[in-house]
N, C-alpha and C. Protein backbone atom coordinates (compact mmCIF):
# COMPACT_ATOMS: atom_id res chain seq x y z
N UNK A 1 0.85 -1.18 0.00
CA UNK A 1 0.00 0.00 0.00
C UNK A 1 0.89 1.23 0.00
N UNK A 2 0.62 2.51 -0.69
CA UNK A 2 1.46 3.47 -0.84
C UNK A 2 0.73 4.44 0.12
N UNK A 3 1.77 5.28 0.87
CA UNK A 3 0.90 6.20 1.72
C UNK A 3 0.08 6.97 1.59
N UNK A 4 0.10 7.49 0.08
CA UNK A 4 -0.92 8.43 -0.37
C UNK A 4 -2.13 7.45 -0.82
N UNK A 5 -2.28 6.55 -0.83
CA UNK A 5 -3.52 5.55 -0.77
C UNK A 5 -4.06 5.53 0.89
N UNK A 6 -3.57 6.05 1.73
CA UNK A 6 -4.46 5.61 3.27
C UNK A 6 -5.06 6.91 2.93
N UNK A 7 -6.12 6.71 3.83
CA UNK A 7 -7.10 7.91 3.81
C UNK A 7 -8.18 7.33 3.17
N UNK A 8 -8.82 6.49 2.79
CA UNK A 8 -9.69 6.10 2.00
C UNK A 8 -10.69 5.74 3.53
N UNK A 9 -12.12 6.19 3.73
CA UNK A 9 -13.10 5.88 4.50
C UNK A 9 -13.89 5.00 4.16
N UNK A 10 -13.93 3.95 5.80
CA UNK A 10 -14.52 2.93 5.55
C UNK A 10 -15.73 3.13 6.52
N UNK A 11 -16.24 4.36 6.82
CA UNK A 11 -16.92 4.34 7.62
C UNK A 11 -18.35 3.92 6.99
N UNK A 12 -19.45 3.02 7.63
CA UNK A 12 -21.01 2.52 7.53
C UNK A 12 -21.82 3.52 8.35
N UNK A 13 -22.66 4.57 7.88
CA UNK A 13 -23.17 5.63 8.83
C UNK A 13 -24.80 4.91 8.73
N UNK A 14 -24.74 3.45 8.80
CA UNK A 14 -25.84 2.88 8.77
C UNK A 14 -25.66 2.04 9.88
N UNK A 15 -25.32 2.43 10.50
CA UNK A 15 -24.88 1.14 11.90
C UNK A 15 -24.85 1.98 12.80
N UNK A 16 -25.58 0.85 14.28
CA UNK A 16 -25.53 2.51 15.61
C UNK A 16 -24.58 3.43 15.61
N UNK A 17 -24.70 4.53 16.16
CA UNK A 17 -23.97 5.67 16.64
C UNK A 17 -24.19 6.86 15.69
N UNK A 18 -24.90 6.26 13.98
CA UNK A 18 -24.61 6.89 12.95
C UNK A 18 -24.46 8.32 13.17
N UNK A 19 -25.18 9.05 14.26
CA UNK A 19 -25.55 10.87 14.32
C UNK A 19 -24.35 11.35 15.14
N UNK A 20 -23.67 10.68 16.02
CA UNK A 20 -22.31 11.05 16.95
C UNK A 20 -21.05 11.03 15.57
N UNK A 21 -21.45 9.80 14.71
CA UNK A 21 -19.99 9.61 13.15
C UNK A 21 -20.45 10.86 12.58
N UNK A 22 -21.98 10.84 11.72
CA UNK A 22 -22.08 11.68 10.79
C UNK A 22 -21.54 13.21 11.69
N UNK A 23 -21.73 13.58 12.86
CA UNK A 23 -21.53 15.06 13.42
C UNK A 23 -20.33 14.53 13.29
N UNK A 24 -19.38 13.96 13.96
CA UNK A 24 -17.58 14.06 13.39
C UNK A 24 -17.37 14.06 12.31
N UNK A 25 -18.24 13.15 11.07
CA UNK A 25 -17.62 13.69 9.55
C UNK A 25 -17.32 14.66 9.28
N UNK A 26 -19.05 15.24 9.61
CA UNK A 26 -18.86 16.64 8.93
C UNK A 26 -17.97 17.32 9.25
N UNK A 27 -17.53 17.44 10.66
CA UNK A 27 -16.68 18.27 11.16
C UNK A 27 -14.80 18.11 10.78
N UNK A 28 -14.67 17.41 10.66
CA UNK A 28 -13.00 16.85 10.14
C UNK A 28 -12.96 15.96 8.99
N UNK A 29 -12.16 15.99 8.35
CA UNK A 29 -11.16 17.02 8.06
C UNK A 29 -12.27 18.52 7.55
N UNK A 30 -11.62 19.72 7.42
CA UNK A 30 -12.43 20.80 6.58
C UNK A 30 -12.55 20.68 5.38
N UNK A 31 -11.10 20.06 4.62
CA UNK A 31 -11.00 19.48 3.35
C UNK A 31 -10.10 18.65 3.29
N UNK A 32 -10.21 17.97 2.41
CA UNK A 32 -9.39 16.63 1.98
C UNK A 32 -7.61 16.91 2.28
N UNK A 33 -6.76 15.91 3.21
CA UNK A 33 -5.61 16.60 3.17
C UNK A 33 -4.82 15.92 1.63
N UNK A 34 -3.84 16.59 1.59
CA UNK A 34 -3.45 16.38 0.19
C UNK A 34 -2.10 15.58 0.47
N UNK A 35 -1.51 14.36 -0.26
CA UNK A 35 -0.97 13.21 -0.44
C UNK A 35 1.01 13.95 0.66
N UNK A 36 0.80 14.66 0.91
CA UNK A 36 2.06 15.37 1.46
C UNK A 36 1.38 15.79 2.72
N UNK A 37 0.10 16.03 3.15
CA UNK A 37 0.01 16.40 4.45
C UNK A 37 -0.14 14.84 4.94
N UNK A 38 -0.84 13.42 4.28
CA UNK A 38 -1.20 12.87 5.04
C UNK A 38 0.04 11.71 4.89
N UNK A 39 0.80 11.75 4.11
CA UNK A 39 2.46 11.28 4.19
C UNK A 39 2.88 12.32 5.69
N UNK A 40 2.83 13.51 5.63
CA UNK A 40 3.47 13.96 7.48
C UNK A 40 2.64 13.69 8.48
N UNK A 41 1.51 13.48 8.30
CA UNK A 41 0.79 12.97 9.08
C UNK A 41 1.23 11.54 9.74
N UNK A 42 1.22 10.92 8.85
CA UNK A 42 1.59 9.30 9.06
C UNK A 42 2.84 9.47 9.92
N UNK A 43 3.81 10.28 9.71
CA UNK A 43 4.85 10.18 10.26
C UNK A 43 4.58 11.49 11.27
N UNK A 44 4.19 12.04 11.51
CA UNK A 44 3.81 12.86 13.27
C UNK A 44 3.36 11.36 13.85
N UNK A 45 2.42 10.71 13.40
CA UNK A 45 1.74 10.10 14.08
C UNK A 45 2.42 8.65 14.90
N UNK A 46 3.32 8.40 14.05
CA UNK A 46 4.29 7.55 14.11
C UNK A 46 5.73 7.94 15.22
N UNK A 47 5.32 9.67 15.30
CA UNK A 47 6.04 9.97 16.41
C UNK A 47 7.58 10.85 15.90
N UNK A 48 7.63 10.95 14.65
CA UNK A 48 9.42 11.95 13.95
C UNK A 48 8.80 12.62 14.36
N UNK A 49 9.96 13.74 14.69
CA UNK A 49 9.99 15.31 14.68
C UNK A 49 9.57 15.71 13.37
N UNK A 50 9.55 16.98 13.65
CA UNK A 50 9.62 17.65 12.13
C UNK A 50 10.82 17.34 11.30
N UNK A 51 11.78 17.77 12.08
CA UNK A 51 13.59 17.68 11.29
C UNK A 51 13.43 16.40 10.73
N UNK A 52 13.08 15.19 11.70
CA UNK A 52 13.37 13.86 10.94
C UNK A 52 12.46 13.53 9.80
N UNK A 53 11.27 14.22 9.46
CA UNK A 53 10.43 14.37 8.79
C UNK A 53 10.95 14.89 7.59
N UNK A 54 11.38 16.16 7.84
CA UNK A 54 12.32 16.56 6.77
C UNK A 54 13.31 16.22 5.67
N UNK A 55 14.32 15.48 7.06
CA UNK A 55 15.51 14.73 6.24
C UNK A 55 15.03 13.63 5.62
N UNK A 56 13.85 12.82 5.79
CA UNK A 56 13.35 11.57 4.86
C UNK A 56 12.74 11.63 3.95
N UNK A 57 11.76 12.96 3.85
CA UNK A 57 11.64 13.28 2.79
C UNK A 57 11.60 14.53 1.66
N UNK A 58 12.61 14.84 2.26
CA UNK A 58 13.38 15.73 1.49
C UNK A 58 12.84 17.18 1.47
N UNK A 59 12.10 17.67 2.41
CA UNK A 59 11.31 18.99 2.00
C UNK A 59 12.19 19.55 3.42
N UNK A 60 11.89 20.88 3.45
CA UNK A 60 12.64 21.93 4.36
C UNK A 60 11.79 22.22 5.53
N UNK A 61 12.74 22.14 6.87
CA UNK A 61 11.76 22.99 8.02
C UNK A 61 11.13 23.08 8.17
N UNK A 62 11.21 24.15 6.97
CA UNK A 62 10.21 25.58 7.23
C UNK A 62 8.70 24.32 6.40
N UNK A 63 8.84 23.84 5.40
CA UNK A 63 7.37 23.19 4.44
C UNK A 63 6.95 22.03 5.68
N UNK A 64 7.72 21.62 6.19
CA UNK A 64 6.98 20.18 7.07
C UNK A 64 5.98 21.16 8.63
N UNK A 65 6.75 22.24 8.95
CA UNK A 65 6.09 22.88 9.44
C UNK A 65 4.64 23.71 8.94
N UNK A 66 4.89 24.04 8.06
CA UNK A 66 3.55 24.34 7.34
C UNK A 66 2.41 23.39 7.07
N UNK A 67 2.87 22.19 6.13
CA UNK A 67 2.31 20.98 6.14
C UNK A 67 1.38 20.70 7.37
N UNK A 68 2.16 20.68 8.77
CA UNK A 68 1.98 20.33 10.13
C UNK A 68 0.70 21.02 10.78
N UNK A 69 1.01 22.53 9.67
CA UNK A 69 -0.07 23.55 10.65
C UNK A 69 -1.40 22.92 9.34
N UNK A 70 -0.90 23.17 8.09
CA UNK A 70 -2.39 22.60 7.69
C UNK A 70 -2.98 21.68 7.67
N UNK A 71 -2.48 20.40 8.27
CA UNK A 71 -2.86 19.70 9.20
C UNK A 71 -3.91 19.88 10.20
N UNK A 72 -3.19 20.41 11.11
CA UNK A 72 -3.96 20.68 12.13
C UNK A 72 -5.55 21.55 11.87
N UNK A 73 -5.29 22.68 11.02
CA UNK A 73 -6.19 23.26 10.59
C UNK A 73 -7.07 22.83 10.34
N UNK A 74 -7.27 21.58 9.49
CA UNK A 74 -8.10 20.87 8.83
C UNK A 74 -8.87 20.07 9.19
N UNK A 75 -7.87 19.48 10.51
CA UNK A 75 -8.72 18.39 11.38
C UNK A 75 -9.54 19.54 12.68
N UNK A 76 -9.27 21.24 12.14
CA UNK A 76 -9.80 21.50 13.74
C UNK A 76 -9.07 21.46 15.20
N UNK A 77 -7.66 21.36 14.95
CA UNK A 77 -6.78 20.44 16.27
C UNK A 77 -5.91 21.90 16.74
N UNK A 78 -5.74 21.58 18.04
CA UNK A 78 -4.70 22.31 18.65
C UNK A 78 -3.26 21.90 18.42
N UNK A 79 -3.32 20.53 19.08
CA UNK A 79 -2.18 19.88 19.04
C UNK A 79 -2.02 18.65 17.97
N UNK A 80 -0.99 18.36 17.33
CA UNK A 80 -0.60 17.24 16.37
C UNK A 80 -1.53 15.85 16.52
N UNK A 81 -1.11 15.54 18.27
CA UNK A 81 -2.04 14.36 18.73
C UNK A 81 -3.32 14.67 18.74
N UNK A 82 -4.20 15.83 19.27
CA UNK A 82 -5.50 15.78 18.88
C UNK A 82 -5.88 15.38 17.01
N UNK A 83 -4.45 16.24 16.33
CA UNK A 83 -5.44 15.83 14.52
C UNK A 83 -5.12 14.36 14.04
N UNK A 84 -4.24 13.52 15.24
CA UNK A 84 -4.29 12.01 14.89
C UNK A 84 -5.52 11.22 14.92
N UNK A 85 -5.98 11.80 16.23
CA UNK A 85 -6.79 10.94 17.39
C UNK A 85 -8.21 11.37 16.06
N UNK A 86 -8.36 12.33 15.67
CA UNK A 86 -9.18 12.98 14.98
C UNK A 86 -9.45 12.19 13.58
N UNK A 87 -8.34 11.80 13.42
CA UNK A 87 -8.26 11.36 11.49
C UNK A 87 -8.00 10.20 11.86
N UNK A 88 -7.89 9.52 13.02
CA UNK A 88 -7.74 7.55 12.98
C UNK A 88 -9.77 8.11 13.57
N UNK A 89 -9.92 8.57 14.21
CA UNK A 89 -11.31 8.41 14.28
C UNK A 89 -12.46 8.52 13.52
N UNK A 90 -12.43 9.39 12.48
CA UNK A 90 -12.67 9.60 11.21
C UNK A 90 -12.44 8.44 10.13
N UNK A 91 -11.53 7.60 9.85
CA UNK A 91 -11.23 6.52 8.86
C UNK A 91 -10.16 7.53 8.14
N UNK A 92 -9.65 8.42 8.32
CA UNK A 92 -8.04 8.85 6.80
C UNK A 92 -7.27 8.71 7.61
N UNK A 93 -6.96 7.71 8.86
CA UNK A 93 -5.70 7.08 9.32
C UNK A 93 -6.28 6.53 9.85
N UNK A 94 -5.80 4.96 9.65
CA UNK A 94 -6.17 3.69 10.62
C UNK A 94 -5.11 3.52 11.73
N UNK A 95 -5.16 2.94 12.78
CA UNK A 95 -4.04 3.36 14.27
C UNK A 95 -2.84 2.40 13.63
N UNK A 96 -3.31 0.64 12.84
CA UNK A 96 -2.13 0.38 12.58
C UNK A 96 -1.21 0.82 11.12
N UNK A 97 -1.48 2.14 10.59
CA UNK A 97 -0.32 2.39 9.75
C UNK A 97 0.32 3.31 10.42
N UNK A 98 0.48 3.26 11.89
CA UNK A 98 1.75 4.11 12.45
C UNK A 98 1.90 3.64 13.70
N UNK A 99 1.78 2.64 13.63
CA UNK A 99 1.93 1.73 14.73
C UNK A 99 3.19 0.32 14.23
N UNK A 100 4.43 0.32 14.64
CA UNK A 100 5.22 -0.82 13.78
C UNK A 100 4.63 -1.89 13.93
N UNK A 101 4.00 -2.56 15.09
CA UNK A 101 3.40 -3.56 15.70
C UNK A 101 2.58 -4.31 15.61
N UNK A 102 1.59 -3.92 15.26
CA UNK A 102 0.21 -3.92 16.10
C UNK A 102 -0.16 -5.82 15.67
N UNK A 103 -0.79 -6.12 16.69
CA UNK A 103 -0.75 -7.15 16.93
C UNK A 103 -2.68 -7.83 17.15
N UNK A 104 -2.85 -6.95 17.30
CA UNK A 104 -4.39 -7.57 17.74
C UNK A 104 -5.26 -5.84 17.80
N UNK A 105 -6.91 -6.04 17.22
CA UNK A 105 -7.86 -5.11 17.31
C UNK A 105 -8.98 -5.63 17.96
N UNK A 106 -9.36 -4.76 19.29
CA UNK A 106 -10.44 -4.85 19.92
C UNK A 106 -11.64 -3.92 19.46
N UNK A 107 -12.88 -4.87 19.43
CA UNK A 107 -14.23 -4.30 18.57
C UNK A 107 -15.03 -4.09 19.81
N UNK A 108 -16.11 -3.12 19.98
CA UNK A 108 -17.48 -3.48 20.44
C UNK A 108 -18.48 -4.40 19.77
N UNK A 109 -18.40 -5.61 19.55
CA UNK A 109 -19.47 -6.12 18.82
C UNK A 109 -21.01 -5.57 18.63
N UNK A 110 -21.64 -4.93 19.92
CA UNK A 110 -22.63 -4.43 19.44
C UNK A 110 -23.22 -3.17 19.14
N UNK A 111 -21.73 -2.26 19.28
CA UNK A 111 -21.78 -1.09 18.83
C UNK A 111 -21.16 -1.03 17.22
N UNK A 112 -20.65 -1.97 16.98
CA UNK A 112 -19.48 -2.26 15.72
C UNK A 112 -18.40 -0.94 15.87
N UNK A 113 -17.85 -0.83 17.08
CA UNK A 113 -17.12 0.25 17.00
C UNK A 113 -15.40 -0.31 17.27
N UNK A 114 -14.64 -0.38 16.75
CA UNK A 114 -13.48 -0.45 16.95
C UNK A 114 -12.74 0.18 18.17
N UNK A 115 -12.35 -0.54 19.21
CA UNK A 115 -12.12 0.42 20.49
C UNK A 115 -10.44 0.48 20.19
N UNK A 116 -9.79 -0.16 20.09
CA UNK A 116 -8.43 -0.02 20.32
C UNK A 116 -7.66 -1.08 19.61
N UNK A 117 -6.84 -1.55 20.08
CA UNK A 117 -5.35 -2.82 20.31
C UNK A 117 -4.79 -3.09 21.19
N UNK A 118 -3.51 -3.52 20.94
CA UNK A 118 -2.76 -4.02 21.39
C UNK A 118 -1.11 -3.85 20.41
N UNK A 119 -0.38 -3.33 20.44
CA UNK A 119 0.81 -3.29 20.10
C UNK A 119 2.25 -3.82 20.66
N UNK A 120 2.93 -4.78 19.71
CA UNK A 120 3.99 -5.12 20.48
C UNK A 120 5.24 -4.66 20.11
N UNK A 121 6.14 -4.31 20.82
CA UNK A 121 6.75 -3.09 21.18
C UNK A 121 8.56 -3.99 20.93
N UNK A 122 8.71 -4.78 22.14
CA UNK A 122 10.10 -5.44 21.87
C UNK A 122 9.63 -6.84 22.45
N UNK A 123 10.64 -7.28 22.96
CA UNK A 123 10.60 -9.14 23.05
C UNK A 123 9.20 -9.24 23.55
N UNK A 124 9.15 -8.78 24.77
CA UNK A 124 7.90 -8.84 25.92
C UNK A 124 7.11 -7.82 26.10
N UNK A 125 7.33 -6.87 25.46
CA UNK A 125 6.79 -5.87 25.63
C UNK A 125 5.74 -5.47 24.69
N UNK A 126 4.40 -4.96 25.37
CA UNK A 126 3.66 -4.65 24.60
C UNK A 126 2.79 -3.64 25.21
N UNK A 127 1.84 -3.23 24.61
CA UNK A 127 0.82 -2.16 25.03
C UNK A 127 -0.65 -1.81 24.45
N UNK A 128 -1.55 -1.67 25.32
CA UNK A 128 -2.92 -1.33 25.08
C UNK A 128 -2.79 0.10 24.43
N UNK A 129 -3.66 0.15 23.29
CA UNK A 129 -4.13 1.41 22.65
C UNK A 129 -5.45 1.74 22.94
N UNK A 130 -6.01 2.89 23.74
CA UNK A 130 -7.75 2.45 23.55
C UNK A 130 -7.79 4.12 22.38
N UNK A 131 -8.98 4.00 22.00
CA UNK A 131 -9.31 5.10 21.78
C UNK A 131 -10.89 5.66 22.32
N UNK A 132 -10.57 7.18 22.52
CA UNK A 132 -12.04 7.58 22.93
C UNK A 132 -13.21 7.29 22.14
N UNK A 133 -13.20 7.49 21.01
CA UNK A 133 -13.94 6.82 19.54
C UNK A 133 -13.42 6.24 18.33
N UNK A 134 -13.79 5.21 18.33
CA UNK A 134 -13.15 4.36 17.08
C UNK A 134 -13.88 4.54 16.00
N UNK A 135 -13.44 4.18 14.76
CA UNK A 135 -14.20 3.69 13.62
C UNK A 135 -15.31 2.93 13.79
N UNK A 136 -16.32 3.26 13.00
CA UNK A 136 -17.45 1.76 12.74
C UNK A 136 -16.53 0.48 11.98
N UNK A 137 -16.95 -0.63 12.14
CA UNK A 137 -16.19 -1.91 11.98
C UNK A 137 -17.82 -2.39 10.48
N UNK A 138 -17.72 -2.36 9.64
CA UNK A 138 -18.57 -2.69 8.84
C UNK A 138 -18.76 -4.51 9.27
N UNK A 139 -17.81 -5.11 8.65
CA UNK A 139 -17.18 -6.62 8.91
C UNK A 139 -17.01 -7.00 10.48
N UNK A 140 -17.46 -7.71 11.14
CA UNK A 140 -16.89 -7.68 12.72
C UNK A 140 -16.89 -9.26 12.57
N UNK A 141 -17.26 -10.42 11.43
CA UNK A 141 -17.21 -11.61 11.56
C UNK A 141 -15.92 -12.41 11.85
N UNK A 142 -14.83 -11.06 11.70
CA UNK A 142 -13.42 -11.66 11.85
C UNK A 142 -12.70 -11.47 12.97
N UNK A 143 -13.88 -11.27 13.86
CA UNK A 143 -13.54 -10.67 15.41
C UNK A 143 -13.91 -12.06 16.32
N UNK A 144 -13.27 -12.57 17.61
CA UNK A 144 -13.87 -13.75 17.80
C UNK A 144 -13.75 -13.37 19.57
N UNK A 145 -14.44 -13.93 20.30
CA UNK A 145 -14.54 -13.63 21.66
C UNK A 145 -13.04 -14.50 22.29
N UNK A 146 -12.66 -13.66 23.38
CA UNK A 146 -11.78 -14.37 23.96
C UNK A 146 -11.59 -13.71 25.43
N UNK A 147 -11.14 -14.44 26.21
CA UNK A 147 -11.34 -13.98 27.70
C UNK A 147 -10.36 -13.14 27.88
N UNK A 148 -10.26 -12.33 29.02
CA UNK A 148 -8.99 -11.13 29.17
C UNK A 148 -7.97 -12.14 29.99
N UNK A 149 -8.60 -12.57 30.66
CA UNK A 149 -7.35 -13.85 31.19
C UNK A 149 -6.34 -14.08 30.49
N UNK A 150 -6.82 -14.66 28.89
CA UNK A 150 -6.57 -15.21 28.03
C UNK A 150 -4.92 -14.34 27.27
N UNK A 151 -5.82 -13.26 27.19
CA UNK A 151 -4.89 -11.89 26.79
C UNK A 151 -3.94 -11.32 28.04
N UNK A 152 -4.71 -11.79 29.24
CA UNK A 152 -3.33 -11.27 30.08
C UNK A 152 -2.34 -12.03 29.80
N UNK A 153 -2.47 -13.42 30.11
CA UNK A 153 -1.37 -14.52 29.86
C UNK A 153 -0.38 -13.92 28.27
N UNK A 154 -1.06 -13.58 27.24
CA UNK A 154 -0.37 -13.82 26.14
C UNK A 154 0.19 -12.77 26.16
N UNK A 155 -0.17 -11.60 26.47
CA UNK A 155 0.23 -10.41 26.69
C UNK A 155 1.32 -9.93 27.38
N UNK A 156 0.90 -10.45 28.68
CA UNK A 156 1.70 -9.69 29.95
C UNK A 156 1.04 -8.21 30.51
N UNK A 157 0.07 -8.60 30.33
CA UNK A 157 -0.52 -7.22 30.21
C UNK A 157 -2.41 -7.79 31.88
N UNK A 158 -1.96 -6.77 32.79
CA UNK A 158 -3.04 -7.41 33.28
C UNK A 158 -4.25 -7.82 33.23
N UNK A 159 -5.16 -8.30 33.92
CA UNK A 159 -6.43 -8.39 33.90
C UNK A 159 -7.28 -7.20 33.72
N UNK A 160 -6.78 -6.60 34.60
CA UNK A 160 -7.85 -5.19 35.25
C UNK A 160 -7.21 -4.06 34.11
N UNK A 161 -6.25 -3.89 33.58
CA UNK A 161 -5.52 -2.79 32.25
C UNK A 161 -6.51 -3.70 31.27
N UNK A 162 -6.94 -4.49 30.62
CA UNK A 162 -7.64 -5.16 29.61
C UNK A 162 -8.64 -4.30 29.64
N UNK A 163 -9.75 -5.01 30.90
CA UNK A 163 -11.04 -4.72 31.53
C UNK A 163 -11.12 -2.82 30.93
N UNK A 164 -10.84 -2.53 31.69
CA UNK A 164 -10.64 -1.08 32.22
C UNK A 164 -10.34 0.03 30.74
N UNK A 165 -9.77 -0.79 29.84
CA UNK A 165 -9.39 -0.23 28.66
C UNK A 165 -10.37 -0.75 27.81
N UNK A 166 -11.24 -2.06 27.85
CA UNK A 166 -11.28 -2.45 26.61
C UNK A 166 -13.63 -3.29 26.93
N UNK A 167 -13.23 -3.04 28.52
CA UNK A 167 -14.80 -3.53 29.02
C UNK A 167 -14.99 -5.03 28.29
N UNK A 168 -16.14 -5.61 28.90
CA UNK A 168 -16.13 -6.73 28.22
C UNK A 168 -17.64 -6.84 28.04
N UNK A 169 -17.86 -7.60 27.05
CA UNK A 169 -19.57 -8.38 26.93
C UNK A 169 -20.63 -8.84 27.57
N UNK A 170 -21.96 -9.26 27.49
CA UNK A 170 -22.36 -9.53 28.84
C UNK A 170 -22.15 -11.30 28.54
N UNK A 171 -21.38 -12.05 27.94
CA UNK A 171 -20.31 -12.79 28.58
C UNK A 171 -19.51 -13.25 28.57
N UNK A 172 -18.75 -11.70 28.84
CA UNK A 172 -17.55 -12.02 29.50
C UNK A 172 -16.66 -12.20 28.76
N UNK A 173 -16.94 -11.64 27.41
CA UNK A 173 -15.69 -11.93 26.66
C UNK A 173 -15.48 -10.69 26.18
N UNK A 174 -14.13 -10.67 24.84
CA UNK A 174 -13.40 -9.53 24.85
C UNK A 174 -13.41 -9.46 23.43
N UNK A 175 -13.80 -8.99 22.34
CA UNK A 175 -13.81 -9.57 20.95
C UNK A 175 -12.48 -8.88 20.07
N UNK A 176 -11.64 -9.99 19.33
CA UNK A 176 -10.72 -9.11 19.29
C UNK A 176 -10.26 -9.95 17.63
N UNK A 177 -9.34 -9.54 17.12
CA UNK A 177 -9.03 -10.25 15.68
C UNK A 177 -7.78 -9.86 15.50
N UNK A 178 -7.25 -11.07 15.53
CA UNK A 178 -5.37 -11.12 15.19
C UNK A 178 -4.85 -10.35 14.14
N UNK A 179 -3.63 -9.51 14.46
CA UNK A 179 -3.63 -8.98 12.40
C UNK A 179 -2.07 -9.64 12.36
């Protein structure tokens, strides 16, 4: 996939929540970002500076900074991380194309809302992503219940950090799909 191909929305505004998505559509981006904001995007989001942003792809300072602000502009954002949190919530960034990791996605099955992950980091190390609002999940058949137990063990990651991040079903399970 080429970076200027992410951004494509997969959002279903036919599935609960539709009036909380459609009021964030409308509202972000203001306009479409263009194949160089959402290439710096990917990489704010991924965590470079500007400079390192720069030196990789070849534009100056002063343009990745600009880039950065029309960015922000667009999504409405103060800060860089609000126009992430904004555009993975929206569908023109999904959490794993700036994530090296990612290892597993947790759904609401009966909201079809995508809550978070799981990212793994180094040998043992890994980490919960939640988000305040996820994407609608059109497809959720590739999501399968599994206990947080289950995920603490594989994880290393506790019981109650699962729970607490990710809630569970009424039973008792955690619906989640390997990537």
């Amino acid at each position: 996939m080429q970076l200027a191909d992410i951004g494509q929305s997969t959002l279903d505004f036919h599935q609960p929540g539709e009036a909380k998505l459609q009021e964030i559509c409308d509202r972000f981006p203001a306009e479409p970002l263009s194949g160089d904001e959402r290439d710096v995007l990917i990489m704010l989001a991924a965590g470079l500076s500007l400079q390192s942003i720069a030196r990789q792809v070849g534009f100056s300072s002063g343009l990745v900074d600009i880039l950065a602000h029309s960015i922000r502009t667009k999504f409405r954002s103060d800060t860089i991380e609000q126009a992430v949190g904004r555009a993975v919530g929206v569908g023109t960034l999904q959490w794993t194309d700036f994530f090296a990791n990612p290892v597993l996605e947790v759904v609401d099955r009966d909201q079809r809302v995508l809550l978070g992950g799981i990212v793994h980091w180094t040998r043992n190390s890994y980490e919960i992503i939640s988000f305040d609002w996820g994407r609608q999940v059109r497809d959720h058949t590739s999501f399968v219940p599994v206990e947080a137990a289950t995920l603490s063990r594989r994880f290393h990651i506790s019981v109650e950090a699962i729970i607490a991040a990710f809630g569970k079903d009424a039973d008792r399970k955690i619906w989640v799909r390997n990537l």
